[in-house]
C-alpha atoms as a PDB file:
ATOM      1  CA  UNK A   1       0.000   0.000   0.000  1.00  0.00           C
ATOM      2  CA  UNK A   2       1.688   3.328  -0.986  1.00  0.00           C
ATOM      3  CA  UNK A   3       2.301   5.658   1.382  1.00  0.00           C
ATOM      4  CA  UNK A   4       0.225   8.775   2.411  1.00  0.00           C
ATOM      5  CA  UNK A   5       1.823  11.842   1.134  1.00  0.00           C
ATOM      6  CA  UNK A   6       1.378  14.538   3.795  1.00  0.00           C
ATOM      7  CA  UNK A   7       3.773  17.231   1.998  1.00  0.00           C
ATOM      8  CA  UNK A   8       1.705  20.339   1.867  1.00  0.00           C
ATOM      9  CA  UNK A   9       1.164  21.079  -1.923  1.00  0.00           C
ATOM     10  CA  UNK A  10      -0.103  24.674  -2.518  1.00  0.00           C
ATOM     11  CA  UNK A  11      -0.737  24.153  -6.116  1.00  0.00           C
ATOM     12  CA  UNK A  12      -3.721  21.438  -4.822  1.00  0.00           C
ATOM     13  CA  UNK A  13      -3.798  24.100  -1.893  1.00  0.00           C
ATOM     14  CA  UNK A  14      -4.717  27.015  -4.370  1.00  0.00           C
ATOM     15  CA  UNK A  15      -7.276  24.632  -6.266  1.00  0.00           C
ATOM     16  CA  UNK A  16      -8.920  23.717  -3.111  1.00  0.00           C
ATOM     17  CA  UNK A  17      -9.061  27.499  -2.411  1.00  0.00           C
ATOM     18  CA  UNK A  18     -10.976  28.198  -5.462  1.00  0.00           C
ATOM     19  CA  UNK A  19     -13.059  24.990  -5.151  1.00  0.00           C
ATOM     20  CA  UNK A  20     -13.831  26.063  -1.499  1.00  0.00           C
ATOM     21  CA  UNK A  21     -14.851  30.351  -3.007  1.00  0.00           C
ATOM     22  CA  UNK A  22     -17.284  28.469  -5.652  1.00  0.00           C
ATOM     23  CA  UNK A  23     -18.898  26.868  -2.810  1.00  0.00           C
ATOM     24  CA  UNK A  24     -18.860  30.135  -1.122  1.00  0.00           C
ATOM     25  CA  UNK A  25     -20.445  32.104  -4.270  1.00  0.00           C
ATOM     26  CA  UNK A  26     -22.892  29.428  -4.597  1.00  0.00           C
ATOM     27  CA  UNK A  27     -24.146  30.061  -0.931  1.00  0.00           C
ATOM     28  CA  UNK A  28     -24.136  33.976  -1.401  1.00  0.00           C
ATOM     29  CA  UNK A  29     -26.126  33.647  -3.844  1.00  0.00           C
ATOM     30  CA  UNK A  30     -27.964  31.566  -2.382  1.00  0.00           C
ATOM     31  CA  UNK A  31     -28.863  33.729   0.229  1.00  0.00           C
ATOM     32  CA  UNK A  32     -28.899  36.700  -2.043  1.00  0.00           C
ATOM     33  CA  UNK A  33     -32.217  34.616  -3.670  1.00  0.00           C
ATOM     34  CA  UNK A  34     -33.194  33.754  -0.175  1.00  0.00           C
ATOM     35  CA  UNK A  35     -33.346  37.007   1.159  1.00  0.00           C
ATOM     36  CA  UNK A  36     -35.515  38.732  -1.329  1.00  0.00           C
ATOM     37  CA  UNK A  37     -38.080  35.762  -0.216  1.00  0.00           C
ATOM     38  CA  UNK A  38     -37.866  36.072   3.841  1.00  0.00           C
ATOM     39  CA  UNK A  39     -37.789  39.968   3.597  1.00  0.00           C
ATOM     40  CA  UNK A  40     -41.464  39.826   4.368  1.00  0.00           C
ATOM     41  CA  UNK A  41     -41.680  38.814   7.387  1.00  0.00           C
ATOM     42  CA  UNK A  42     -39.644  40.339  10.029  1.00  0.00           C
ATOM     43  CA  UNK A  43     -38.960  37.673  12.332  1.00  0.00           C
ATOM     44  CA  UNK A  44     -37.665  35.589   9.131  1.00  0.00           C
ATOM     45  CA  UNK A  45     -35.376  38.274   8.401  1.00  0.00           C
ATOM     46  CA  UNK A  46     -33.978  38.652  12.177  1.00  0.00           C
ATOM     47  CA  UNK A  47     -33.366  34.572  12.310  1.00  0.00           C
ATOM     48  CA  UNK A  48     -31.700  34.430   8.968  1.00  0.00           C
ATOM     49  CA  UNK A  49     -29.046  37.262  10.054  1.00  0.00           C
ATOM     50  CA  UNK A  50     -28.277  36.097  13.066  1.00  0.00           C
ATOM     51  CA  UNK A  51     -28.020  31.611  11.610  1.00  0.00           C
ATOM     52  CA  UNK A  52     -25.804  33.263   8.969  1.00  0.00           C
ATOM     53  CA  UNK A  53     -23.298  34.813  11.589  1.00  0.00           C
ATOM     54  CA  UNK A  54     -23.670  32.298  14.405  1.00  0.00           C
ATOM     55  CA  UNK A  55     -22.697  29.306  12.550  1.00  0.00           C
ATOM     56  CA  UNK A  56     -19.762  30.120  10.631  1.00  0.00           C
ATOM     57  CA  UNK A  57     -18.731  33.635  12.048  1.00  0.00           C
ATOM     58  CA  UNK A  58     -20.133  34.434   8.628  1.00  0.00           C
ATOM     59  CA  UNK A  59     -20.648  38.748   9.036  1.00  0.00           C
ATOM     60  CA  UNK A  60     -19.948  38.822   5.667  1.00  0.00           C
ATOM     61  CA  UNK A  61     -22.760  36.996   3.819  1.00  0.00           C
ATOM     62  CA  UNK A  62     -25.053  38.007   6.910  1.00  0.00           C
ATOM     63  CA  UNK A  63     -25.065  41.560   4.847  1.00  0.00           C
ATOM     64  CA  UNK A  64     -27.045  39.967   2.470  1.00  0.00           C
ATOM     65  CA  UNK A  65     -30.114  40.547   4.842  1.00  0.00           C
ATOM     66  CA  UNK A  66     -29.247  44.200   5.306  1.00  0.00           C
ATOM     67  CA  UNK A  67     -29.832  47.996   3.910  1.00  0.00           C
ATOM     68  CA  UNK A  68     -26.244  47.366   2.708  1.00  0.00           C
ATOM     69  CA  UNK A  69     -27.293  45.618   0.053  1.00  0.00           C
ATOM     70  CA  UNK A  70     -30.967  47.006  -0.365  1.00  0.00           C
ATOM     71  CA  UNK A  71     -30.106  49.421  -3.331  1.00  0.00           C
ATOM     72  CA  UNK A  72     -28.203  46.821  -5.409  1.00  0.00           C
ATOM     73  CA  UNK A  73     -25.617  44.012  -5.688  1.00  0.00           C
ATOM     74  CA  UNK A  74     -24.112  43.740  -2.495  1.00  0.00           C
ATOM     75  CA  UNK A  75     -20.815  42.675  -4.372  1.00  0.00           C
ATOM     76  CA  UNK A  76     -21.618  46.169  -7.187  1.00  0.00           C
ATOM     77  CA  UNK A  77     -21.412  47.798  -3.340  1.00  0.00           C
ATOM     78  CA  UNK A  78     -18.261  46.504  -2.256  1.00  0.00           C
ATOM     79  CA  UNK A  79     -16.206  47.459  -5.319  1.00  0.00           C
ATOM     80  CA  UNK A  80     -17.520  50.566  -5.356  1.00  0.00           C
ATOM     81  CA  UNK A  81     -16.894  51.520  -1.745  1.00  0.00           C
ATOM     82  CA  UNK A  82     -14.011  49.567  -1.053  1.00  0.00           C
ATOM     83  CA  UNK A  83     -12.399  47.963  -4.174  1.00  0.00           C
ATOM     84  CA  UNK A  84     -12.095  50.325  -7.034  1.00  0.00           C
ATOM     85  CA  UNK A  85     -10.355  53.075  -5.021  1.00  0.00           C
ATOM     86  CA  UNK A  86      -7.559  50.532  -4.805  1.00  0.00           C
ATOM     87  CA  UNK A  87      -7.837  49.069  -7.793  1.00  0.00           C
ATOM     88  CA  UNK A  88      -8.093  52.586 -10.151  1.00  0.00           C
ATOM     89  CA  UNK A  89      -6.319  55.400  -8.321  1.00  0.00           C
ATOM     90  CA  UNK A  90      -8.172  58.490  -8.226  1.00  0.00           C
ATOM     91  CA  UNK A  91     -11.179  56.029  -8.206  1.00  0.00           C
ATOM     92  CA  UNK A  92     -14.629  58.118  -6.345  1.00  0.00           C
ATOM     93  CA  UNK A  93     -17.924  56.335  -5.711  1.00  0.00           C
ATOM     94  CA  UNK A  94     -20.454  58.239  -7.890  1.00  0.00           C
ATOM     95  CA  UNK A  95     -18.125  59.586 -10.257  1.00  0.00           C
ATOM     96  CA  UNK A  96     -18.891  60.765 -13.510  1.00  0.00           C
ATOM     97  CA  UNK A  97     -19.052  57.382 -15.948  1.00  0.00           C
ATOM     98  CA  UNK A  98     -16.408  59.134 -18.531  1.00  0.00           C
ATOM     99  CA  UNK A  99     -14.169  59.612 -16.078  1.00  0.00           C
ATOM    100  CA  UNK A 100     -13.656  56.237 -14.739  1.00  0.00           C
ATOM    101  CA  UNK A 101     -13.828  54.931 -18.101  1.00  0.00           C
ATOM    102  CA  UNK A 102     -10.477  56.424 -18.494  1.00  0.00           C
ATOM    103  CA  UNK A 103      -9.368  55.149 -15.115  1.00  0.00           C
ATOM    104  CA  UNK A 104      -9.767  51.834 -16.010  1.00  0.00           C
ATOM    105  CA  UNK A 105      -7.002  52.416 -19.023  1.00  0.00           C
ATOM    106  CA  UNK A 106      -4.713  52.433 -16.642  1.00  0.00           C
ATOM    107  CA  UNK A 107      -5.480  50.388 -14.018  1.00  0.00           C
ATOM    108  CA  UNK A 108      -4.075  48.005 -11.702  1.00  0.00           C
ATOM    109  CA  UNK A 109      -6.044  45.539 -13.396  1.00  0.00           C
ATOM    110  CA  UNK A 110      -4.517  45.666 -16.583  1.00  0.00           C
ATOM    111  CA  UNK A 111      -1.981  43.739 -18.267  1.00  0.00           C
ATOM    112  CA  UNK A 112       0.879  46.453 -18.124  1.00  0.00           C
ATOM    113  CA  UNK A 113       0.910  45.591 -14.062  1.00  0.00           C
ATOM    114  CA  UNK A 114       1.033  42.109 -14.788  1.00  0.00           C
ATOM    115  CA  UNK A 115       4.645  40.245 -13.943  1.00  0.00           C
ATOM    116  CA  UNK A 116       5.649  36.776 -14.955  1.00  0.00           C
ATOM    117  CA  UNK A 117       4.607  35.262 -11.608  1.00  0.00           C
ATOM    118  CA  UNK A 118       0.719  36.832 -12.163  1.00  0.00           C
ATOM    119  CA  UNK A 119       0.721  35.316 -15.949  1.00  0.00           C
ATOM    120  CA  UNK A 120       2.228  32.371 -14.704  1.00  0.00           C
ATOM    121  CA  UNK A 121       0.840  31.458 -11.745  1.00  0.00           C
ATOM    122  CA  UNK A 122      -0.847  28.114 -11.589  1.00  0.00           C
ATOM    123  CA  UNK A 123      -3.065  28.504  -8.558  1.00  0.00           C
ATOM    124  CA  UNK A 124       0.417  28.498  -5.798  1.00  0.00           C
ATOM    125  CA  UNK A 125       0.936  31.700  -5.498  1.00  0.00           C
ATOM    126  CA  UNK A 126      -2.655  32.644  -5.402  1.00  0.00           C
ATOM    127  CA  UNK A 127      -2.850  29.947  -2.976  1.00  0.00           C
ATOM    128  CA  UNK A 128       0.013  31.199  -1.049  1.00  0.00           C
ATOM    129  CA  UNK A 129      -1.763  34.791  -0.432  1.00  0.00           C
ATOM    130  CA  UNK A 130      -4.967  33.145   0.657  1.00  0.00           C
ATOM    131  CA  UNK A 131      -2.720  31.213   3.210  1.00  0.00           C
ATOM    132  CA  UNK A 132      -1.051  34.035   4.371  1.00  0.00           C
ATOM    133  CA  UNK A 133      -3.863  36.562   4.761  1.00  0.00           C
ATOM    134  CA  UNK A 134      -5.841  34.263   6.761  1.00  0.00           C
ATOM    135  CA  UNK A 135      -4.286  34.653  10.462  1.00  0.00           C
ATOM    136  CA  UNK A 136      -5.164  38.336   9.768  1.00  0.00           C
ATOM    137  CA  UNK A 137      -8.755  38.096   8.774  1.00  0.00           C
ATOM    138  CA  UNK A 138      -8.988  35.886  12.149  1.00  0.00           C
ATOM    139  CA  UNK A 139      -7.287  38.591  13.859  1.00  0.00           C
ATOM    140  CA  UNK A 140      -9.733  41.196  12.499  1.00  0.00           C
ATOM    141  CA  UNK A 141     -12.744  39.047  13.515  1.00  0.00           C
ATOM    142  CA  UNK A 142     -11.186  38.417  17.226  1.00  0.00           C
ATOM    143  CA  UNK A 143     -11.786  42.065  17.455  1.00  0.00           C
ATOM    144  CA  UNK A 144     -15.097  43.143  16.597  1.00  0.00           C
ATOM    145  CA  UNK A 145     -16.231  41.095  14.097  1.00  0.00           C
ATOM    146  CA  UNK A 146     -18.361  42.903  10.521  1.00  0.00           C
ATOM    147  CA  UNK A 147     -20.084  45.328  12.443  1.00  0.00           C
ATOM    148  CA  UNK A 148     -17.627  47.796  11.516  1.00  0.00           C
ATOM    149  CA  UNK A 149     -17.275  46.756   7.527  1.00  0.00           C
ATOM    150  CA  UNK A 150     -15.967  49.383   6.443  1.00  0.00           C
ATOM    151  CA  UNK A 151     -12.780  48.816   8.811  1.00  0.00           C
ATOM    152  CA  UNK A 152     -12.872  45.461   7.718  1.00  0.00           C
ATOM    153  CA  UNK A 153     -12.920  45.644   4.594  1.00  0.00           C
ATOM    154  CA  UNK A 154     -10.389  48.468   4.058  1.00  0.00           C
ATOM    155  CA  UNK A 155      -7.942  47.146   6.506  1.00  0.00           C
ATOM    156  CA  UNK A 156      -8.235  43.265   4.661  1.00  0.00           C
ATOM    157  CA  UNK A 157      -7.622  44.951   1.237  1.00  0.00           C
ATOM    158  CA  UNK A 158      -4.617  47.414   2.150  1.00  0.00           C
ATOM    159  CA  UNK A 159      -3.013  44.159   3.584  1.00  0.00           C
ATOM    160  CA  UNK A 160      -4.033  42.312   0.577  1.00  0.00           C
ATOM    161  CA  UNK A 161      -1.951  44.561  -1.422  1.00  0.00           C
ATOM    162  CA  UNK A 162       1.111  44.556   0.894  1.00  0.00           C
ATOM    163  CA  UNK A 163       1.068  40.538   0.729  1.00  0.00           C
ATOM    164  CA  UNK A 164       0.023  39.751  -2.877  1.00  0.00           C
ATOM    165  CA  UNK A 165       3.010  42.237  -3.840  1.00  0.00           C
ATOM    166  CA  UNK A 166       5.545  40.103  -1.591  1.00  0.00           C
ATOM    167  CA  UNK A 167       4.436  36.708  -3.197  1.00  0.00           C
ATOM    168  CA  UNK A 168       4.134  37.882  -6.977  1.00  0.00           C
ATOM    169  CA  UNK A 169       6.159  40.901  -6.915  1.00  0.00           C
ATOM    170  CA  UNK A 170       4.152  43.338  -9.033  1.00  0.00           C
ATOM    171  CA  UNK A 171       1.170  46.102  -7.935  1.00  0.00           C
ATOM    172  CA  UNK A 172      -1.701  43.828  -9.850  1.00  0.00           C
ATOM    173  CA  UNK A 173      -4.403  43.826  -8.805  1.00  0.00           C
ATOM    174  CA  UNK A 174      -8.021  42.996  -9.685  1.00  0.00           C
ATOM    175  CA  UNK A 175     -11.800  42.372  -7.783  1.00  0.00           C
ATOM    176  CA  UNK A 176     -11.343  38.867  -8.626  1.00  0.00           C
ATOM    177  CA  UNK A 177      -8.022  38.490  -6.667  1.00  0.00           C
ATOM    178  CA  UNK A 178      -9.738  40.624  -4.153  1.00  0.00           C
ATOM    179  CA  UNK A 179     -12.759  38.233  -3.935  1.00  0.00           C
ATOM    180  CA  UNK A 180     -10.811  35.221  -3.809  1.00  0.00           C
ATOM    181  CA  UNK A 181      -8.506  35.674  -1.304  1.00  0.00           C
ATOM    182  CA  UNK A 182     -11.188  37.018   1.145  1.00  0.00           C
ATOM    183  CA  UNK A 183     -14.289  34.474   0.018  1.00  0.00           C
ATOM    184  CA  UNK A 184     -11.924  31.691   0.886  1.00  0.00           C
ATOM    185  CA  UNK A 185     -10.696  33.138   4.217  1.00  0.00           C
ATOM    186  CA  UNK A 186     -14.058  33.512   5.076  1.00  0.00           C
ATOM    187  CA  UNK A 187     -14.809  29.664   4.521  1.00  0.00           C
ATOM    188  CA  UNK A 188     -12.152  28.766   6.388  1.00  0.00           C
ATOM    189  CA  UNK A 189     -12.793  30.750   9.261  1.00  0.00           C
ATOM    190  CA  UNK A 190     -15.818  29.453   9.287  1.00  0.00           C
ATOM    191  CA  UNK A 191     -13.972  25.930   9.365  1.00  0.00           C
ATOM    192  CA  UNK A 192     -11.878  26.923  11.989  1.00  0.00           C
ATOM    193  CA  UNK A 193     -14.690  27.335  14.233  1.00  0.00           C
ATOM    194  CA  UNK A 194     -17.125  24.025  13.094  1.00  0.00           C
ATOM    195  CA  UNK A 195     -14.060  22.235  12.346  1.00  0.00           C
ATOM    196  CA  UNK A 196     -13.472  20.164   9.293  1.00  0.00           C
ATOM    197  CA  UNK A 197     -12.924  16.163   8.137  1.00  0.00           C
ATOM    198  CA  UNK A 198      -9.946  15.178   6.027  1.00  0.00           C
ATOM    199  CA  UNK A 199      -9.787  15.727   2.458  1.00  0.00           C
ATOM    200  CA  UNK A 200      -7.597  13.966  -0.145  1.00  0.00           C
ATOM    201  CA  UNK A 201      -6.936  15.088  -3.542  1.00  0.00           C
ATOM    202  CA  UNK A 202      -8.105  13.283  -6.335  1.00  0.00           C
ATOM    203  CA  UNK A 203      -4.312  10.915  -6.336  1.00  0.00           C
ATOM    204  CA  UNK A 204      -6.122   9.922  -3.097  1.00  0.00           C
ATOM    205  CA  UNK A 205      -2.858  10.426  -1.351  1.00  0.00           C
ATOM    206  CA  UNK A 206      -1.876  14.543  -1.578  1.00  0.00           C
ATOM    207  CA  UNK A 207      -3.851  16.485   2.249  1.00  0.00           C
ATOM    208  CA  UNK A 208      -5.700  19.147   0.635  1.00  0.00           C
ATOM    209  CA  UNK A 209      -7.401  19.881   4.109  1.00  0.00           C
ATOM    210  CA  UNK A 210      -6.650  17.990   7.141  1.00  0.00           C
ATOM    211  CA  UNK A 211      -8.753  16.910   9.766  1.00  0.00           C
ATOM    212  CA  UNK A 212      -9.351  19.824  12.253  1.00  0.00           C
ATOM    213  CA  UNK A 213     -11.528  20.403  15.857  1.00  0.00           C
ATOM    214  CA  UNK A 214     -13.144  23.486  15.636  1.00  0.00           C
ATOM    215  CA  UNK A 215     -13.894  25.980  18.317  1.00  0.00           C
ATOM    216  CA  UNK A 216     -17.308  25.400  18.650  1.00  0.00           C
ATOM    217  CA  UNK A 217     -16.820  21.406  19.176  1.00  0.00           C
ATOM    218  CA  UNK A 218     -13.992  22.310  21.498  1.00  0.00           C
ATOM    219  CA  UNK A 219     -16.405  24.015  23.817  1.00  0.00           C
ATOM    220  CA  UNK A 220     -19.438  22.299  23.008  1.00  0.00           C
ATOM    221  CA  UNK A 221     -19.188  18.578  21.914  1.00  0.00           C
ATOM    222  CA  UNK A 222     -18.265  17.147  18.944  1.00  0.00           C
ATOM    223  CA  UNK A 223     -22.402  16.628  17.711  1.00  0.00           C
ATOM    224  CA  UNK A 224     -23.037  19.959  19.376  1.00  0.00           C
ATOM    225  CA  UNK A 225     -25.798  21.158  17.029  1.00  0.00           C
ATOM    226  CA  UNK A 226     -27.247  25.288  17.090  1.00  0.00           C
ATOM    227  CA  UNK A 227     -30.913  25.950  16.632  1.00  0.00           C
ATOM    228  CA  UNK A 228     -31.948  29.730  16.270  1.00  0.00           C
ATOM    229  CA  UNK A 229     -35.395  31.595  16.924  1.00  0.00           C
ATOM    230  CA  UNK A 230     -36.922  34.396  17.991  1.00  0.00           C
ATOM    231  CA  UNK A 231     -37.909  35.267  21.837  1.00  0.00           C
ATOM    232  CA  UNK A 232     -39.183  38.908  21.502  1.00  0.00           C
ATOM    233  CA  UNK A 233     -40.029  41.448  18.779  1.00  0.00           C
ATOM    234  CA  UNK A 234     -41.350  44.958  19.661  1.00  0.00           C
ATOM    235  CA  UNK A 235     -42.197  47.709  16.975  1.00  0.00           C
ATOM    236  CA  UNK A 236     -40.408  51.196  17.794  1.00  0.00           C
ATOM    237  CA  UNK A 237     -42.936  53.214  18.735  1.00  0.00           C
ATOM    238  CA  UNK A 238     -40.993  56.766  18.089  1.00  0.00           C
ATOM    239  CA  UNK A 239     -40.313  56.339  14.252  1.00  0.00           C
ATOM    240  CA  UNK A 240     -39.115  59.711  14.191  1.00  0.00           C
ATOM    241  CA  UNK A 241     -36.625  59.777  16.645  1.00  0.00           C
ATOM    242  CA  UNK A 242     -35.462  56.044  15.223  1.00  0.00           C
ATOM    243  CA  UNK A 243     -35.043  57.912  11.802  1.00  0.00           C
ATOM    244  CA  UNK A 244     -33.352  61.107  12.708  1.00  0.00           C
ATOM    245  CA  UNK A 245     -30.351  58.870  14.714  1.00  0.00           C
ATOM    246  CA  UNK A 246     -29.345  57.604  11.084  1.00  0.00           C
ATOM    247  CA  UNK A 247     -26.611  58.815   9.302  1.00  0.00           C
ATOM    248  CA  UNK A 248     -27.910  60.196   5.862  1.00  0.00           C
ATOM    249  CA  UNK A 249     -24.333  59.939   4.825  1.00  0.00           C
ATOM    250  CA  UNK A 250     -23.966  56.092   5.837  1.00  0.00           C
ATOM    251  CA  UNK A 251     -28.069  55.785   4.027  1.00  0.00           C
ATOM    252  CA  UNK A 252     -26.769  57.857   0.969  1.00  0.00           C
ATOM    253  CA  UNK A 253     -24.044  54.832   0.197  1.00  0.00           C
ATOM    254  CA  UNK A 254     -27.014  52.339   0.246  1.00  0.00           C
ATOM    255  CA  UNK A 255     -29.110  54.592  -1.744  1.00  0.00           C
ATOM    256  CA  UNK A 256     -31.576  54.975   1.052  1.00  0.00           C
ATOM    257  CA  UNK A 257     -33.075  57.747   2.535  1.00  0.00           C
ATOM    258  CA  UNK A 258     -34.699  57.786   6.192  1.00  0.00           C
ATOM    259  CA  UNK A 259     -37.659  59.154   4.789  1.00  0.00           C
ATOM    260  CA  UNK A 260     -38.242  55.312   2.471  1.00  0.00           C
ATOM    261  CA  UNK A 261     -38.506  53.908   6.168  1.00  0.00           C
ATOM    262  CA  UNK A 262     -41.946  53.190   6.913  1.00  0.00           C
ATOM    263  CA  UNK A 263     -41.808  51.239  10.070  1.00  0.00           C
ATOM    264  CA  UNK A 264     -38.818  50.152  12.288  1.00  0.00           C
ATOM    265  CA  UNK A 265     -38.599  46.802  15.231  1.00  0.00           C
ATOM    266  CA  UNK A 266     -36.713  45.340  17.391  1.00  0.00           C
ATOM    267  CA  UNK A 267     -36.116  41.570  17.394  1.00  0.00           C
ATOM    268  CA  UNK A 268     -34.113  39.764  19.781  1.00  0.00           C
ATOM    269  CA  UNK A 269     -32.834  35.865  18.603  1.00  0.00           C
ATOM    270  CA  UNK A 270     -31.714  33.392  20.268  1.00  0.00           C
ATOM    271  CA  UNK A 271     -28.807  31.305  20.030  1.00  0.00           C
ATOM    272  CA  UNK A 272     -29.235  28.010  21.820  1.00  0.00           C
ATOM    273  CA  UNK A 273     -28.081  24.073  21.794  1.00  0.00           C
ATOM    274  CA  UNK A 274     -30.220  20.709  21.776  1.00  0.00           C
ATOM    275  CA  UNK A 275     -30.909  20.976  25.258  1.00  0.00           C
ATOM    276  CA  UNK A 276     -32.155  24.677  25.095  1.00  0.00           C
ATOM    277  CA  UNK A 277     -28.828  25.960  26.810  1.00  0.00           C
ATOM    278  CA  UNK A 278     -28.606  29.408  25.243  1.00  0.00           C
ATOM    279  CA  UNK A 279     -24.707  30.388  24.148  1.00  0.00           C
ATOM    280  CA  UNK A 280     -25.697  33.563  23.103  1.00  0.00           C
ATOM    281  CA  UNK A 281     -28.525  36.229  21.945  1.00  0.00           C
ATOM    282  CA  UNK A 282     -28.440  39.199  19.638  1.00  0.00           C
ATOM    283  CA  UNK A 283     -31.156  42.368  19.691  1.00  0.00           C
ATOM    284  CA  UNK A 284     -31.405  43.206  15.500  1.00  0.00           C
ATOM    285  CA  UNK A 285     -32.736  46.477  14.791  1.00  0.00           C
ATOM    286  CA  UNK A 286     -34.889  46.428  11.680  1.00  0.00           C
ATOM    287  CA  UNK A 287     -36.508  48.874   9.144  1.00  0.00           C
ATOM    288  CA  UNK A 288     -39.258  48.557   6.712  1.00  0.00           C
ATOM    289  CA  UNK A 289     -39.275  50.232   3.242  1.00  0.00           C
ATOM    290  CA  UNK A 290     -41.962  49.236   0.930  1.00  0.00           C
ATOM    291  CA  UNK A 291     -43.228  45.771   1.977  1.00  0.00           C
ATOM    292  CA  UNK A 292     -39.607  44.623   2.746  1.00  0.00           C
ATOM    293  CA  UNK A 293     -37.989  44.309   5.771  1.00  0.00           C
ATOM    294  CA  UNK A 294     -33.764  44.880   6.126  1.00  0.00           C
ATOM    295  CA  UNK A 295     -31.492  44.518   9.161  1.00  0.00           C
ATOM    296  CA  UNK A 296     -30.652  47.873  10.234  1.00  0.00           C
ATOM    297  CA  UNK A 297     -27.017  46.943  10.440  1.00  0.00           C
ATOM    298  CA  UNK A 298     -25.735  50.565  11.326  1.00  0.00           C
ATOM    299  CA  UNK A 299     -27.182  49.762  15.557  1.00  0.00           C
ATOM    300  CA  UNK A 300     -27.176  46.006  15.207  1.00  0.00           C
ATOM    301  CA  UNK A 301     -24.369  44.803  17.317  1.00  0.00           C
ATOM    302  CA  UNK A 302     -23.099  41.322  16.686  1.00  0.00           C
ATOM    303  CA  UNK A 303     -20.263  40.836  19.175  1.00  0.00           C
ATOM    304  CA  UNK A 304     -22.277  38.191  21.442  1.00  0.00           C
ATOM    305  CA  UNK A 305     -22.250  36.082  17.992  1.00  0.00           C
ATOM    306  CA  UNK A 306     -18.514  36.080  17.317  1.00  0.00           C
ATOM    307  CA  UNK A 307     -18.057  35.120  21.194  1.00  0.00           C
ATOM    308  CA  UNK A 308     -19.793  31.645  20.971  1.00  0.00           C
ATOM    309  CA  UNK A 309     -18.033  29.399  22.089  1.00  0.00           C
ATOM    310  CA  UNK A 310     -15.242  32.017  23.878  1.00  0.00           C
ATOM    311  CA  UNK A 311     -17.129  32.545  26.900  1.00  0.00           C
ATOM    312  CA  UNK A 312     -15.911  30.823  29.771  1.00  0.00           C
ATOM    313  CA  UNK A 313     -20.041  30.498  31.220  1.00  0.00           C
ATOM    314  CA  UNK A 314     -21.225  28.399  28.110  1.00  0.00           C
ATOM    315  CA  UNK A 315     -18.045  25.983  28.286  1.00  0.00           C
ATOM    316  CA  UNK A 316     -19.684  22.132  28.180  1.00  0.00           C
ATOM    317  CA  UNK A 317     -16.719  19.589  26.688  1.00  0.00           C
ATOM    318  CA  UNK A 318     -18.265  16.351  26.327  1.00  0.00           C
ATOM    319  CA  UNK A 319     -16.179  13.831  28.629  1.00  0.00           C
END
């Protein structure tokens, strides 16, 4: 019987990557489709947010649900706010379309910033940035999670840059290298905290992805198993005031305005295991514009979610 090859191979490593971001893409847009369907009913909305964040540590297809992405594509959002400034210097949400047009002659996604390594890279070096920017996106999550995208997001893609120009030694740079390195870090955070089974390649010998205990089996069992619901939801009786506390210039990004907002609640979800032992709970502000609900997610705070599991008082290991 040959013997198991357990030399880390970033080539398979980088395919694996990609393999792991289509499964990713699938599920956004999955839950793109899903969320235009529960936006009806509040309560639907609230439980979907909060399952999205509390089983993976997934903040960043929880936005799905929210007035982030009520205007448009959520992704059309993020390389506007957060991608194009990088990628086309001089780059402005909102400005004029001639303009950017001749950005884009001359930008970092072009050819002309290409080096040998980007034109010859078959998947390891891509690979190799994915590996390497992942104990920062865990580092960014230990402290404070996506409440705060717009940190997130710019501080991920300034270190993106820093790192992809180490391993391939040119300024490229493109939304699809952006999306890739951060849709797979996402997925395996996510592993890191449900944990994972071993994976061969298809040689049946090459690790792509060893078997791993995650942090949510470490503290709660190895079958531990979440269930999610609702407990309270209250209607804000002072629409006004609710209203006048947003930022018109956070709303304007979203192409929102306070006045849309016909009714606003307050739903509090539950995070709890088999045995009803609650880990954690989450208050999500919400806001009604037409007949469609979206988490308000410039008051929803979501640190209880990325503490499952972290907190000393829900600590069960299973002896």
């Amino acid at each position: 019987m040959a013997k198991e090859n357990k030399k880390f191979n970033y080539g398979l490593y980088a395919v694996s990557v990609f393999i792991v971001v289509a499964a990713v893409l699938v599920l956004i847009t999955s839950l793109t489709f899903k969320s235009k369907y529960v936006a009806f009913d509040k309560e639907k909305v609230a439980v979907n947010f909060v399952d999205t964040v509390a089983q993976k540590g997934d903040g960043y297809n929880a936005y799905k649900f929210t007035l982030a992405a009520k205007s448009e594509k959520y992704g059309d959002f993020v390389r506007q706010q957060f991608m194009y400034p990088i990628i086309y210097p001089g780059y402005e949400a909102g400005m004029d379309k001639d303009a950017f047009k001749e950005l884009k002659k001359t930008g970092l996604d072009t050819d002309e910033h290409k080096s040998d390594a980007t034109k010859n890279d078959d998947g390891s070096l891509a690979g190799e940035v994915a590996r390497r920017m992942l104990s920062y996106y865990e580092e960014l999550m230990q402290n404070g999670g996506w409440d705060d995208y717009s940190k997130v997001y710019t501080s991920y893609f300034n270190k993106l840059v820093e790192v992809r120009k180490e391993v391939f030694g040119d300024d490229y740079m493109s939304d699809e290298v952006m999306f890739t390195a951060l849709e797979a870090n996402v997925a395996s955070y996510g592993n890191s905290l449900t944990g994972t089974e071993k994976t061969l390649a298809a040689d049946g010998k090459t690790v792509i992805q060893e078997e791993s205990t995650g942090a949510y089996q470490t503290a709660f069992g190895k079958d531990y198993k979440f269930t999610v619901k609702v407990t309270n939801s209250e209607d804000v009786t002072d629409l006004n005031a609710y209203k006048a506390a947003l930022s018109k210039d956070v709303l304007d990004t979203y192409g929102v305005s306070a006045d849309d907002i016909t009714a606003a609640s307050k739903v509090i979800v539950a995070v709890a295991l088999d045995d009803g032992t609650e880990v954690a709970h989450c208050e999500v502000s919400e806001v009604k514009i037409g007949s469609k609900w979206y988490v308000d997610n410039t008051s929803t705070d979501t640190d209880a979610l990325y503490s499952i599991g972290m907190n000393s008082e829900f600590v069960d290991i299973t002896k």
